[in-house]
PDB file of N, CA and C in Angstrom:
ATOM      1  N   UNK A   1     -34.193 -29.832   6.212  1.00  0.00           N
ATOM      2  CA  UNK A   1     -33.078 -28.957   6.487  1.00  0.00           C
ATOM      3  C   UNK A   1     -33.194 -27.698   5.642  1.00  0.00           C
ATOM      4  N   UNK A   2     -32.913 -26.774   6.055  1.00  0.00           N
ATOM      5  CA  UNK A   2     -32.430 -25.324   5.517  1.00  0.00           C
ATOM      6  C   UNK A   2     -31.600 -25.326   4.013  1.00  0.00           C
ATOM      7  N   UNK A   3     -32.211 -24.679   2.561  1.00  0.00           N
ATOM      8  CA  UNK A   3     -31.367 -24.264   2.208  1.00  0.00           C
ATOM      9  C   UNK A   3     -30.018 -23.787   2.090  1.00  0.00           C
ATOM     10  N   UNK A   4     -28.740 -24.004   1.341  1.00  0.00           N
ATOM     11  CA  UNK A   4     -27.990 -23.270   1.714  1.00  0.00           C
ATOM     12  C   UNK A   4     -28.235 -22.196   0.682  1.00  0.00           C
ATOM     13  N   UNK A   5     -27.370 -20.751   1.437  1.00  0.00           N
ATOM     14  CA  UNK A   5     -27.642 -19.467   0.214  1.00  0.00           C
ATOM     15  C   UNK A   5     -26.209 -19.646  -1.044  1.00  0.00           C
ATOM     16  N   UNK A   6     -26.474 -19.018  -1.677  1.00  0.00           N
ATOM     17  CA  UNK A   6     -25.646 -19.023  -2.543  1.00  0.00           C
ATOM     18  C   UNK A   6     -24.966 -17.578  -2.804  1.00  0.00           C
ATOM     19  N   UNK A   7     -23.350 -18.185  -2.319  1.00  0.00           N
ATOM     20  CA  UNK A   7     -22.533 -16.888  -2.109  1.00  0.00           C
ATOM     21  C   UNK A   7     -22.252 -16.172  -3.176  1.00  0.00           C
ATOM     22  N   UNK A   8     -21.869 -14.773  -3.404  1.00  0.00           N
ATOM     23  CA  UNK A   8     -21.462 -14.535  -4.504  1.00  0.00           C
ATOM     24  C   UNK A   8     -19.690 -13.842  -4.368  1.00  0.00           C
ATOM     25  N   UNK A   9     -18.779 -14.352  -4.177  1.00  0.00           N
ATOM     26  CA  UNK A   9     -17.386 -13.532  -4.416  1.00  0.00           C
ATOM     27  C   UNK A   9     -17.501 -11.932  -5.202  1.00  0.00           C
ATOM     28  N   UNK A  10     -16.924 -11.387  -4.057  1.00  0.00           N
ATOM     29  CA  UNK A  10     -16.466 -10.198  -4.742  1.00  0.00           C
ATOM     30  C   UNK A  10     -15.115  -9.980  -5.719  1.00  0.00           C
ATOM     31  N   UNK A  11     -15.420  -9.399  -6.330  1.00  0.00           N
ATOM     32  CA  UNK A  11     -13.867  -9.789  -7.685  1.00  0.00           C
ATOM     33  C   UNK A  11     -13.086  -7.990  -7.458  1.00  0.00           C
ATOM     34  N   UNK A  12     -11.581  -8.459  -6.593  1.00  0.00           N
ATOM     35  CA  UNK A  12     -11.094  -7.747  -6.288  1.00  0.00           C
ATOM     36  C   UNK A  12     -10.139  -6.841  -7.293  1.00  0.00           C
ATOM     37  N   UNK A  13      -9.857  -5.422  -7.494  1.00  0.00           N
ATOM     38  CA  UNK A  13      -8.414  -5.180  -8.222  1.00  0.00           C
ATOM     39  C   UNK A  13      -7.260  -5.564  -8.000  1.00  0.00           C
ATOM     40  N   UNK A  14      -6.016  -5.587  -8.690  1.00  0.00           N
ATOM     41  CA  UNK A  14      -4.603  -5.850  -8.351  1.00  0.00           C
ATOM     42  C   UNK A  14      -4.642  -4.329  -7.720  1.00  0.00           C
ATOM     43  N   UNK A  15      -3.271  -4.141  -6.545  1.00  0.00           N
ATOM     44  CA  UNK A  15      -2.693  -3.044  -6.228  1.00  0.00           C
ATOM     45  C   UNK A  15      -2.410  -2.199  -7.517  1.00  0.00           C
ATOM     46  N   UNK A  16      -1.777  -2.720  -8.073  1.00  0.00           N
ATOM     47  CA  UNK A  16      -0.550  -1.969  -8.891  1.00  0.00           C
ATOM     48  C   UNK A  16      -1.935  -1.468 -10.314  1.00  0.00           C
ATOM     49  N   UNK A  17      -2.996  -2.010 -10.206  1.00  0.00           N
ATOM     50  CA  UNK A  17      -4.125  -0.932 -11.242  1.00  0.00           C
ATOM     51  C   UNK A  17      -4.502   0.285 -10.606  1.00  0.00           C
ATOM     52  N   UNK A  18      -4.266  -0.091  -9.120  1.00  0.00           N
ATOM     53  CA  UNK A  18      -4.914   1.399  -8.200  1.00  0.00           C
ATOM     54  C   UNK A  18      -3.815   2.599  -8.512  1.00  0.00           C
ATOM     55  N   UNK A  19      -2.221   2.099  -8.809  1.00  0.00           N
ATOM     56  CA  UNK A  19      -1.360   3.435  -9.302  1.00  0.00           C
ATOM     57  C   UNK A  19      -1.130   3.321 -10.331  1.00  0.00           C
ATOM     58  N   UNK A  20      -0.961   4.206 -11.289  1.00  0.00           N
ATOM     59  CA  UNK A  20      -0.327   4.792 -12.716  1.00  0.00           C
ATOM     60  C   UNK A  20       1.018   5.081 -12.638  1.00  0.00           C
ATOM     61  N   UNK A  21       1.616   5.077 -13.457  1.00  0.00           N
ATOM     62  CA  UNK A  21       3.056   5.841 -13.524  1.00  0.00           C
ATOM     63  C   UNK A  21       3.029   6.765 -13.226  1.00  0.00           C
ATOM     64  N   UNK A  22       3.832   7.528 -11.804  1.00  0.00           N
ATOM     65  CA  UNK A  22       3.675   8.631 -11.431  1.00  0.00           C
ATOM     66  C   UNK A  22       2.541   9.087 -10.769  1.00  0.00           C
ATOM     67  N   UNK A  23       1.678   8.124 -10.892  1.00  0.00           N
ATOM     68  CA  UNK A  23       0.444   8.851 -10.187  1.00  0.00           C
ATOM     69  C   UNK A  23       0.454   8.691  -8.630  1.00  0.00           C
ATOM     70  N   UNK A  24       1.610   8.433  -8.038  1.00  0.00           N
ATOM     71  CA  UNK A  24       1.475   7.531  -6.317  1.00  0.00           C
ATOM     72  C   UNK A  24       2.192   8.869  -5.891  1.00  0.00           C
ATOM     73  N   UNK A  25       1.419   9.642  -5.183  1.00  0.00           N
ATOM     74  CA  UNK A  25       2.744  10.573  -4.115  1.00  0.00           C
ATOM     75  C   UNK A  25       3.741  10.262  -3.126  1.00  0.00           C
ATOM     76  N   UNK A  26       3.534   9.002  -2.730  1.00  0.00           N
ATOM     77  CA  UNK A  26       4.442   8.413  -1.834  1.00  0.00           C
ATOM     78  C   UNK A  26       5.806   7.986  -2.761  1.00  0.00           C
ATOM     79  N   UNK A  27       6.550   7.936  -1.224  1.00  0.00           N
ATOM     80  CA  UNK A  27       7.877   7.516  -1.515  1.00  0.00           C
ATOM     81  C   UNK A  27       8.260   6.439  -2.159  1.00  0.00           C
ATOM     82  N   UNK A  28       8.967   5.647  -2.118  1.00  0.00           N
ATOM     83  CA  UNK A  28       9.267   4.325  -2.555  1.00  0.00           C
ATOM     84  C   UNK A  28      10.550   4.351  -1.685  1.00  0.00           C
ATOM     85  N   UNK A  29      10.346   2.703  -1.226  1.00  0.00           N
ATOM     86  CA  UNK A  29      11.447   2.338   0.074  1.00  0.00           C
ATOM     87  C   UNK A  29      12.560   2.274  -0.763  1.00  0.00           C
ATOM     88  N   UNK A  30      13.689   2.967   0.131  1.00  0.00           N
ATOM     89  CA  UNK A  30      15.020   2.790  -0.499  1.00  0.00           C
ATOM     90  C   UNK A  30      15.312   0.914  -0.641  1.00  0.00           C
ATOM     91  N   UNK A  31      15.174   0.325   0.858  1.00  0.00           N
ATOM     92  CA  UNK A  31      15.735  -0.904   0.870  1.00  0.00           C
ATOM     93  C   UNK A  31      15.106  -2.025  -0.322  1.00  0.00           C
ATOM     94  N   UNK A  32      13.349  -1.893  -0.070  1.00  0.00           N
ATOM     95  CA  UNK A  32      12.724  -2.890  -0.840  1.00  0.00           C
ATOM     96  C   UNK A  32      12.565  -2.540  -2.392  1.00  0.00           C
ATOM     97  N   UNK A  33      12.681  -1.307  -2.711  1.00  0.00           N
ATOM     98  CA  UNK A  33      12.978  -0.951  -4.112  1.00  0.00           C
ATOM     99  C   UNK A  33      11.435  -0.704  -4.209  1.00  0.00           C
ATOM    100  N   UNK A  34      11.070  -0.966  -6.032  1.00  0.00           N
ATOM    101  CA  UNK A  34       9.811  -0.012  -6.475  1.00  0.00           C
ATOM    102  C   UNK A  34       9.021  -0.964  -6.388  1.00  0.00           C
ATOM    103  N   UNK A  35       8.033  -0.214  -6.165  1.00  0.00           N
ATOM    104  CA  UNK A  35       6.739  -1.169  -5.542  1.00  0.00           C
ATOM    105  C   UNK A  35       5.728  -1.357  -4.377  1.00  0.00           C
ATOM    106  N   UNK A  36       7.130  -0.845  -3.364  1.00  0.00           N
ATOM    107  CA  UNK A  36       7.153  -0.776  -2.152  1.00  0.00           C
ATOM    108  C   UNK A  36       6.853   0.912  -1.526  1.00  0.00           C
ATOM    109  N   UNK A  37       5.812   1.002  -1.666  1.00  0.00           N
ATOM    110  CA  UNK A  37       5.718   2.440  -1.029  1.00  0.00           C
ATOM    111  C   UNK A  37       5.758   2.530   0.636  1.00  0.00           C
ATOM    112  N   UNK A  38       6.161   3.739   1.006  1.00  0.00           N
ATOM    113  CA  UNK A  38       6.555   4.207   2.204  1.00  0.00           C
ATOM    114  C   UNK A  38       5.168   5.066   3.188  1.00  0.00           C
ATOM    115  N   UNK A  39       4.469   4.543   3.823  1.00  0.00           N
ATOM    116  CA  UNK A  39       3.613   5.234   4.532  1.00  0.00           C
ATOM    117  C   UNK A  39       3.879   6.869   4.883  1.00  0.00           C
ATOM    118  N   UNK A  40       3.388   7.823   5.097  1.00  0.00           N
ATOM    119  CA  UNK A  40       3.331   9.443   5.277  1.00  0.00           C
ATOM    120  C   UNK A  40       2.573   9.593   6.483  1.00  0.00           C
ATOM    121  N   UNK A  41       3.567   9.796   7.587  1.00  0.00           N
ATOM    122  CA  UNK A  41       2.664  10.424   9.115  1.00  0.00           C
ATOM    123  C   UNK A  41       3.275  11.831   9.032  1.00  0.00           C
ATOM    124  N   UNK A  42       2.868  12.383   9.913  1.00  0.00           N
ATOM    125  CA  UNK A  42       3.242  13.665  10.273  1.00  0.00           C
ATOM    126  C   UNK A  42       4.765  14.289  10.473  1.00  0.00           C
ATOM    127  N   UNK A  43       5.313  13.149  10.690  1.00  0.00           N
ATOM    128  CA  UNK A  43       6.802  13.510  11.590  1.00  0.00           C
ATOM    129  C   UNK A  43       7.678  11.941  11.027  1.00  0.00           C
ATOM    130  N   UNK A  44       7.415  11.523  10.169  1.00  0.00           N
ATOM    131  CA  UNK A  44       8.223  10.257   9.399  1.00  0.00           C
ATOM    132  C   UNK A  44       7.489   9.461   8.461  1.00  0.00           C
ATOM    133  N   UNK A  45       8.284   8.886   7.710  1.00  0.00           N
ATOM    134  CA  UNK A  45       8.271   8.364   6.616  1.00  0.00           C
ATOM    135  C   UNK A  45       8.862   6.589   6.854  1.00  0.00           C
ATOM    136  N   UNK A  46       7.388   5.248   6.903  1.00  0.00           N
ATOM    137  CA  UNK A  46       7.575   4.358   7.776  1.00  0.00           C
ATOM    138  C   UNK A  46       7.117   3.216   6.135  1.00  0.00           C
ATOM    139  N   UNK A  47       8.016   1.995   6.298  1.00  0.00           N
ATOM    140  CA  UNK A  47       8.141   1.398   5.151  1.00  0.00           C
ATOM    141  C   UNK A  47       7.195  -0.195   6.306  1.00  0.00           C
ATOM    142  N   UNK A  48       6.229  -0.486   5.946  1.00  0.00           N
ATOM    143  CA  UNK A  48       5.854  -1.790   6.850  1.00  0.00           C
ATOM    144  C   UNK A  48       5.764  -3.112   6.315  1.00  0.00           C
ATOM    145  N   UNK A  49       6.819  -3.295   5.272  1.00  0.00           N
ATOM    146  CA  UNK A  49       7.378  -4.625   5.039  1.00  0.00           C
ATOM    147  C   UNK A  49       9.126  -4.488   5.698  1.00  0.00           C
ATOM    148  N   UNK A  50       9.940  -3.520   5.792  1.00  0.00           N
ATOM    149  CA  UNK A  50      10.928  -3.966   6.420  1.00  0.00           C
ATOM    150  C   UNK A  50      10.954  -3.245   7.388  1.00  0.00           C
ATOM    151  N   UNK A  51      10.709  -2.390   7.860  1.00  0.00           N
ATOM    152  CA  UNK A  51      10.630  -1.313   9.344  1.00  0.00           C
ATOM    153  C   UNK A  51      10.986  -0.492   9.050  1.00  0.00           C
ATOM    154  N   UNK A  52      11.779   0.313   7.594  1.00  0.00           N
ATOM    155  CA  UNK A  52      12.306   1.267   7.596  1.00  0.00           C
ATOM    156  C   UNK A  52      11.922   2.388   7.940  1.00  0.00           C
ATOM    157  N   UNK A  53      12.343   3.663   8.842  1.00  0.00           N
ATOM    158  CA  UNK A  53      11.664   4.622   8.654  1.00  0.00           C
ATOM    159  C   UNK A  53      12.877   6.010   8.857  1.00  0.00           C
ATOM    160  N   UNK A  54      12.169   7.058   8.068  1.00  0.00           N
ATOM    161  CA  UNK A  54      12.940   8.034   7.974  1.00  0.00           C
ATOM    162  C   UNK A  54      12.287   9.468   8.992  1.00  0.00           C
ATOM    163  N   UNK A  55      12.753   9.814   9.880  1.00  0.00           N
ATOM    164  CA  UNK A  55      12.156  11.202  10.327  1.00  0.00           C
ATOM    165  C   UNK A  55      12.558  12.243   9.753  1.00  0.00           C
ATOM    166  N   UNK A  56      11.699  12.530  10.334  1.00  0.00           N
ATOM    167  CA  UNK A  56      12.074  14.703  10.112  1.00  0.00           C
ATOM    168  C   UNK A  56      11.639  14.844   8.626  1.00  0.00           C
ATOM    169  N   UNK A  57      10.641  14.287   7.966  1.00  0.00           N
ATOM    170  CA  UNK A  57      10.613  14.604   6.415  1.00  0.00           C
ATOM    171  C   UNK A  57       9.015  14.783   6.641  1.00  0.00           C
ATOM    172  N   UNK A  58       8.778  16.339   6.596  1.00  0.00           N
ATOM    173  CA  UNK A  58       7.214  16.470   6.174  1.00  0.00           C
ATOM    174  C   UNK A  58       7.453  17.178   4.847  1.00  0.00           C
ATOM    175  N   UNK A  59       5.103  17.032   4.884  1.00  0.00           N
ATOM    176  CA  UNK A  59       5.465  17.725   3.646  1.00  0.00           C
ATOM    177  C   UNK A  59       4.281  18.727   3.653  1.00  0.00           C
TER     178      UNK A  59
END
């Protein structure tokens, strides 16, 4: 029979090392509080853990 290979795991970051204090330009969802940043399209501002979304806010 065939060898098996031997995998190697990639060793991932936490989210919250990818932002600094202040360093995130996004919003933060009113409903879910901090933590929770708010996606940036063209024509609204869309939260995709609770659905929130705000229009008419570019930037």
């Amino acid at each position: 029979m065939a060898e098996k290979k031997e995998v190697k795991k990639k060793k991932g970051r936490a989210r919250s090392a990818l932002y600094k204090d202040g360093d995130c330009t996004a919003k933060a969802c009113p409903k879910c509080g901090d933590g929770y940043w708010m996606a940036q399209h063209k024509d609204r501002n869309y939260c995709g853990k609770c659905k929130y979304t705000e229009f008419g806010t570019k930037k």
